[in-house]
PDB file of N, CA and C in Angstrom:
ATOM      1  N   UNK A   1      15.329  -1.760 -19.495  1.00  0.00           N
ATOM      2  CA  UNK A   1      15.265  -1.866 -18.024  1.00  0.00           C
ATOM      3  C   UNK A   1      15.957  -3.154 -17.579  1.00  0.00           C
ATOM      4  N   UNK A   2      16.866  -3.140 -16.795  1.00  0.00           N
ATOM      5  CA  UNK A   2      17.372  -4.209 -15.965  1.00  0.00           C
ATOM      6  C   UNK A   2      16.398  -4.890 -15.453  1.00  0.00           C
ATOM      7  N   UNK A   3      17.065  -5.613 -14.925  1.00  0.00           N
ATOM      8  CA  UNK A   3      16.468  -7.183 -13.701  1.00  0.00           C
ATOM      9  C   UNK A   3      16.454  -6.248 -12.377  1.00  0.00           C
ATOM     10  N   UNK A   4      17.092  -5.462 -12.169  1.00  0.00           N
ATOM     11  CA  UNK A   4      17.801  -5.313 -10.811  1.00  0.00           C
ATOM     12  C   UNK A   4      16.929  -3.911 -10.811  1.00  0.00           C
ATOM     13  N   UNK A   5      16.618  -2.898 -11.427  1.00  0.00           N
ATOM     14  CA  UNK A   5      15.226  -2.146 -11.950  1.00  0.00           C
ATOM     15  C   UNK A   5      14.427  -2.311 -11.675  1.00  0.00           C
ATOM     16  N   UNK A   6      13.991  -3.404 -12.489  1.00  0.00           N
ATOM     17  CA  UNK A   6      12.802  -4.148 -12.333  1.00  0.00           C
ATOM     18  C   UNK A   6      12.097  -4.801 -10.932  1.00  0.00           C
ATOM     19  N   UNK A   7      13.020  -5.018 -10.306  1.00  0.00           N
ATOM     20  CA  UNK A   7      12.897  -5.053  -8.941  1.00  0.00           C
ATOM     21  C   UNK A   7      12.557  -4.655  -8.085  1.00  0.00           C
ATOM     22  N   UNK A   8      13.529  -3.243  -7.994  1.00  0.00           N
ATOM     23  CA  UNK A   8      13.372  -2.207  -6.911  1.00  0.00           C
ATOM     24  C   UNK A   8      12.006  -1.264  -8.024  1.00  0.00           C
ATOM     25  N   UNK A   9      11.607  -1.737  -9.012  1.00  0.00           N
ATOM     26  CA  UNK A   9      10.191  -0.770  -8.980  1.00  0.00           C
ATOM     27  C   UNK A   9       8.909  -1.920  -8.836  1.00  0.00           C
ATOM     28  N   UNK A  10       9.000  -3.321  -8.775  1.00  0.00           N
ATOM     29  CA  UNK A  10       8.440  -3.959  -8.307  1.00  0.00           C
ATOM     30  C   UNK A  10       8.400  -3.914  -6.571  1.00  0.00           C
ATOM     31  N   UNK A  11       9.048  -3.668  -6.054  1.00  0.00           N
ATOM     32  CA  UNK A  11       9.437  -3.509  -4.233  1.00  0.00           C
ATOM     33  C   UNK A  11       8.498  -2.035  -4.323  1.00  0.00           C
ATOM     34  N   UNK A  12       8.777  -0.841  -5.171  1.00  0.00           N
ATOM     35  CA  UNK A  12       8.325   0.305  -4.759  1.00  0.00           C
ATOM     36  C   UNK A  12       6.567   0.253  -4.544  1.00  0.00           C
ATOM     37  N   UNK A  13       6.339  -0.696  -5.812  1.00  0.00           N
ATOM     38  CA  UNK A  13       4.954  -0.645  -6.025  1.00  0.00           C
ATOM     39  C   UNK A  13       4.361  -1.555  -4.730  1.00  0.00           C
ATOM     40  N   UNK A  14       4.571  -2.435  -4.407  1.00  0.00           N
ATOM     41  CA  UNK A  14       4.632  -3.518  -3.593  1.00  0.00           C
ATOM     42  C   UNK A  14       4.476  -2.268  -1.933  1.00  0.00           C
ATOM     43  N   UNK A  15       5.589  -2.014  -1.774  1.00  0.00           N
ATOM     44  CA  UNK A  15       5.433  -0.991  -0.517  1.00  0.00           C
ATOM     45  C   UNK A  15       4.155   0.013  -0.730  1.00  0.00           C
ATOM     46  N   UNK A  16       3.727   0.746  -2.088  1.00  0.00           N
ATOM     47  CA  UNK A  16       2.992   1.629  -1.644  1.00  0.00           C
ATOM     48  C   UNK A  16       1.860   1.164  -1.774  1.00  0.00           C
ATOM     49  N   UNK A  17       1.122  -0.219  -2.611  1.00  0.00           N
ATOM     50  CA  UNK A  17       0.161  -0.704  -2.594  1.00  0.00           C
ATOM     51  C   UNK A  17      -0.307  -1.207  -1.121  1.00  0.00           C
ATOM     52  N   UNK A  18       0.677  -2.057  -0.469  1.00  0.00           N
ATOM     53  CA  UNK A  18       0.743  -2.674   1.265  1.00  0.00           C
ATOM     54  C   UNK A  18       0.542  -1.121   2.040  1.00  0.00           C
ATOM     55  N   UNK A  19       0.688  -0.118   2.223  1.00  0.00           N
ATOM     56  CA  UNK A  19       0.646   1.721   2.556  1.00  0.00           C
ATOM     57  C   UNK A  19      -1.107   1.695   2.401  1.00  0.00           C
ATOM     58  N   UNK A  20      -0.874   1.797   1.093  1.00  0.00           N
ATOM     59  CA  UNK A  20      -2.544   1.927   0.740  1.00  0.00           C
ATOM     60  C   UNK A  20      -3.555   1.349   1.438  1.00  0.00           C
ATOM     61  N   UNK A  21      -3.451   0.077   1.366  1.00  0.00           N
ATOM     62  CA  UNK A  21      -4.684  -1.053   2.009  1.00  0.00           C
ATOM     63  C   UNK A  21      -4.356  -1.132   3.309  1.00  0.00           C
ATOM     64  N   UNK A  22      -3.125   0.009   3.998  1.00  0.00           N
ATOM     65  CA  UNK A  22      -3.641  -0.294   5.487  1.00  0.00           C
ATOM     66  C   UNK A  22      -4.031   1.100   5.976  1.00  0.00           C
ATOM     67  N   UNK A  23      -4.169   2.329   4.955  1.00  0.00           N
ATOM     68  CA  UNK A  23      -4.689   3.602   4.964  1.00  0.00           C
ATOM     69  C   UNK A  23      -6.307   3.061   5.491  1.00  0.00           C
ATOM     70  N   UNK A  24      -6.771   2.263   3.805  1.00  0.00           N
ATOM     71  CA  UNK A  24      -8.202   2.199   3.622  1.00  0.00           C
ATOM     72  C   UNK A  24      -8.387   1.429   4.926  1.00  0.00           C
ATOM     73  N   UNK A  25      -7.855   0.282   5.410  1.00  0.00           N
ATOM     74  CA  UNK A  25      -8.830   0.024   6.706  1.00  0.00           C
ATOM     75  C   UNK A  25      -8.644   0.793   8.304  1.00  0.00           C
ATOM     76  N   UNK A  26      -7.800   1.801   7.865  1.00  0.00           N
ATOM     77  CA  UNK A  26      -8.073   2.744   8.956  1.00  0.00           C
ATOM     78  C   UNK A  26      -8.771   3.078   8.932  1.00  0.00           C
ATOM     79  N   UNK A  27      -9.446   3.978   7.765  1.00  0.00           N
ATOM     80  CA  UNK A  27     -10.076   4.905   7.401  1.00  0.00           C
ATOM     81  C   UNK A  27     -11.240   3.896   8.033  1.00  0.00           C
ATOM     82  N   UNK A  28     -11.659   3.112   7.293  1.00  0.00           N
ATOM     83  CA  UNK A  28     -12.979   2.197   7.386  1.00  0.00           C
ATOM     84  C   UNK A  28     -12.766   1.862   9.294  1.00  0.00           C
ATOM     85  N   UNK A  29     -11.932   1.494   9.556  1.00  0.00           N
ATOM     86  CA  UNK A  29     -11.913   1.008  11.339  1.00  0.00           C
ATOM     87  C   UNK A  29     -12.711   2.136  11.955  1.00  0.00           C
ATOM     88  N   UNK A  30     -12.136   3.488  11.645  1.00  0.00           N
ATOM     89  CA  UNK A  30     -12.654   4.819  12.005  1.00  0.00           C
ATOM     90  C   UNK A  30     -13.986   5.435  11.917  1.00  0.00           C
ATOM     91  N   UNK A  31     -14.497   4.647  10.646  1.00  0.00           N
ATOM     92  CA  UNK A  31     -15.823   5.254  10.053  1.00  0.00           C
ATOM     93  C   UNK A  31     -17.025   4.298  10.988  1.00  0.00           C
ATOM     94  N   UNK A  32     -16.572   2.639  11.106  1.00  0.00           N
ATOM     95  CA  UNK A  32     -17.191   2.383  11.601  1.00  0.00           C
ATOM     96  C   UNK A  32     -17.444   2.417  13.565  1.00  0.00           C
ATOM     97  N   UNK A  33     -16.323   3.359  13.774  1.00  0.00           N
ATOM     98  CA  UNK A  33     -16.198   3.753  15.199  1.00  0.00           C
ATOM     99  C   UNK A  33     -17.080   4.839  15.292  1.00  0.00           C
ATOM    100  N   UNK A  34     -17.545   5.431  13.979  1.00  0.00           N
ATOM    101  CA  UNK A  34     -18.312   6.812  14.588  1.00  0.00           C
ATOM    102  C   UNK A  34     -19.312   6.537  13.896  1.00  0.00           C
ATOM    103  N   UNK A  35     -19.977   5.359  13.978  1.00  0.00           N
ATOM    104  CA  UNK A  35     -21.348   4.961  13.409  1.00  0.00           C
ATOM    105  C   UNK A  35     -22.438   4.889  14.846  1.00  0.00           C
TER     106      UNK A  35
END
C-alpha cells in the first residue's frame, strides 16, 4: 500500500466515522425530544 492509499483510506474512514457520530446524536437529540 502506498502513502497516497493510505491516505485516501485514512480520509474515507475519517469521513464515515465524523457521518456516524453525527447520525448517533440525532438519533439521541430525537429520542430525547419524544421523552
Amino acid at each position: 500500500m502506498s502513502a497516497g492509499e493510505l491516505i485516501h483510506v485514512t480520509t474515507v474512514i475519517y469521513l464515515v466515522l465524523t457521518a456516524a457520530i453525527f447520525a448517533v446524536f440525532g438519533l439521541i437529540q430525537k429520542w430525547v425530544e419524544n421523552l
